[in-house]
Protein backbone atom coordinates (compact mmCIF):
# COMPACT_ATOMS: atom_id res chain seq x y z
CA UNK A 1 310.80 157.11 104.48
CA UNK A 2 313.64 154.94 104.12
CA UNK A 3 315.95 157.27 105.65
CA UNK A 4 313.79 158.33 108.58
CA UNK A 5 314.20 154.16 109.38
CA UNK A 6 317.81 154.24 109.25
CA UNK A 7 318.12 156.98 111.46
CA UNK A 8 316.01 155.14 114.31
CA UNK A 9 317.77 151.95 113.80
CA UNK A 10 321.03 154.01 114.36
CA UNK A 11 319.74 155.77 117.37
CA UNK A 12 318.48 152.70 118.88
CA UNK A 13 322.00 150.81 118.06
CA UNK A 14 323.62 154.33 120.53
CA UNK A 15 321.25 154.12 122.58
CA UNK A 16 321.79 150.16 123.16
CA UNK A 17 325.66 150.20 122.94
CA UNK A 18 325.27 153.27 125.59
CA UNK A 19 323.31 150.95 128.13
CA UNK A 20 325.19 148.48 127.49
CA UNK A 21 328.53 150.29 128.75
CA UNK A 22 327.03 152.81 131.41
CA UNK A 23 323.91 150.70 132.86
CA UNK A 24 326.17 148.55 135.20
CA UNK A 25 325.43 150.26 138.25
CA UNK A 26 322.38 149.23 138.99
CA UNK A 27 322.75 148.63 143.15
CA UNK A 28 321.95 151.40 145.44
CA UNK A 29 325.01 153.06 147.40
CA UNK A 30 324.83 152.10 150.61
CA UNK A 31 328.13 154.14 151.88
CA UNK A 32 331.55 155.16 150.32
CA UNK A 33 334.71 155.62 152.17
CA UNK A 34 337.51 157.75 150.56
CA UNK A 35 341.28 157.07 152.12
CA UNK A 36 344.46 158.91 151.04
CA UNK A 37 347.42 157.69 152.45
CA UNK A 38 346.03 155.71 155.73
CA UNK A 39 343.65 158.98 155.91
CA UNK A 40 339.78 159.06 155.30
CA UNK A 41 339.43 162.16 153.23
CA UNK A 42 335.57 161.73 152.44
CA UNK A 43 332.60 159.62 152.95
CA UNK A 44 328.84 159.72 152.14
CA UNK A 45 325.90 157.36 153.32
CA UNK A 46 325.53 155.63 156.77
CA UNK A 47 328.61 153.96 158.23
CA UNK A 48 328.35 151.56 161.25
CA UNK A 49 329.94 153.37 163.78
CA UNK A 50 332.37 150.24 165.00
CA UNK A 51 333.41 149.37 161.53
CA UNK A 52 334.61 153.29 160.47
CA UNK A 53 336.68 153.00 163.51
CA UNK A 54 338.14 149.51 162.45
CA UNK A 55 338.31 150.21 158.42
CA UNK A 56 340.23 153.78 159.65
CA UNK A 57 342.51 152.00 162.07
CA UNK A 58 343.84 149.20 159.51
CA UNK A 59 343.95 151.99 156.59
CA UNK A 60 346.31 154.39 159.08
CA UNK A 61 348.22 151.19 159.87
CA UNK A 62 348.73 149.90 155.87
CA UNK A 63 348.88 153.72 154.72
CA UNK A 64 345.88 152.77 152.25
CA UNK A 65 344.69 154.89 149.42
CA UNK A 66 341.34 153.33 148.08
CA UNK A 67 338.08 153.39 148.23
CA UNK A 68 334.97 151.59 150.30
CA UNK A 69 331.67 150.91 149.03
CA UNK A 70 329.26 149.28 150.47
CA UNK A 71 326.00 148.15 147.35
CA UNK A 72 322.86 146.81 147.75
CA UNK A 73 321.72 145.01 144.54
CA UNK A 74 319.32 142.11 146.09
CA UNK A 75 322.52 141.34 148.57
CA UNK A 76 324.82 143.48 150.48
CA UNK A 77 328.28 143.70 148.97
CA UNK A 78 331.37 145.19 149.48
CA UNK A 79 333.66 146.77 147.28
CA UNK A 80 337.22 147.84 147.59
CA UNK A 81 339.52 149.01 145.40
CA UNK A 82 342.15 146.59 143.64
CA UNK A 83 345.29 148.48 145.02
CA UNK A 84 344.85 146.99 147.93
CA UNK A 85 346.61 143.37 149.04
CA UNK A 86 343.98 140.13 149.33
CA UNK A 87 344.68 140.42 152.93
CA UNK A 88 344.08 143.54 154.29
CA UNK A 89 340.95 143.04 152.08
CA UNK A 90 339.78 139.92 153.90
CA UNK A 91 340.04 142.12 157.15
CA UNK A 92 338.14 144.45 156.14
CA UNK A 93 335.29 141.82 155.37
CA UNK A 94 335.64 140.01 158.18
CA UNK A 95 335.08 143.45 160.08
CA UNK A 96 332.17 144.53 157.99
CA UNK A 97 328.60 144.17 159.66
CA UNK A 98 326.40 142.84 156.39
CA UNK A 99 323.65 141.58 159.09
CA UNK A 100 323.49 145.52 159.65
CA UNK A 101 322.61 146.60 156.46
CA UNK A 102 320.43 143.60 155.47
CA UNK A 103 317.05 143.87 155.10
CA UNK A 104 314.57 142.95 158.05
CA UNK A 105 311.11 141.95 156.61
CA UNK A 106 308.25 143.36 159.28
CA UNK A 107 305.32 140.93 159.81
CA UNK A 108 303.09 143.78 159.97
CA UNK A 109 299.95 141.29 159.33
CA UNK A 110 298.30 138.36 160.96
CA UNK A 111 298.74 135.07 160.41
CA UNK A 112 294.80 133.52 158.89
C-alpha cells in the first residue's frame, strides 16, 4: 500500500512540473505570420487585409525574419519575435487593428 502512494505522489509531482512548463499557452491563436528574409513564407488564421499589406511591406523593406502572432487571452495581443529592433516593432503595433479583433458584445435582449 505504501508503495502504490508513492507512485501517485510521483505521478502527480510529473504531472504538475509538466503543466507547469507546457500549460503557458493558454490564449487562442488569432493569426500567425511567418517571414524569411523580408518574405512571408506562411500564415494561418484571419489577417486584416490592410495590415498583411503593411506588416509585408515594412518586413520586405527591413529584410525581417520573424514571426507574427496575434493571441486572444481576455485581450488582444501581439507578439513578435525578439530579433527584431524596438522600432520596427512599434510600427508594426501602431499598424495593427486590435479594435478588429476585439470582441463586440450583441444586445440580443431587451432592456426591463
Amino acid at each position: 500500500m505504501d508503495i502504490a502512494i508513492k507512485t501517485v505522489l510521483i505521478i502527480i509531482g510529473f504531472y504538475l512540473v509538466y503543466k507547469l512548463m507546457f500549460g503557458g499557452k493558454s490564449g487562442l491563436t488569432l493569426f500567425e505570420m511567418h517571414f524569411k528574409q523580408g518574405r512571408l513564407t506562411s500564415h494561418k488564421g484571419k489577417i486584416q487585409d490592410k495590415f498583411e499589406r503593411e506588416a509585408r511591406a515594412i518586413a520586405k523593406a527591413e529584410k525581417l525574419t520573424c514571426t507574427i502572432r496575434a493571441e486572444r487571452s481576455g485581450s488582444v495581443r501581439l507578439h513578435i519575435s525578439a530579433n527584431v529592433s524596438d522600432d520596427v516593432s512599434q510600427r508594426l503595433r501602431n499598424l495593427f487593428p486590435f479594435e478588429y479583433y476585439e470582441r463586440k458584445d450583441a444586445d440580443n435582449g431587451r432592456r426591463a
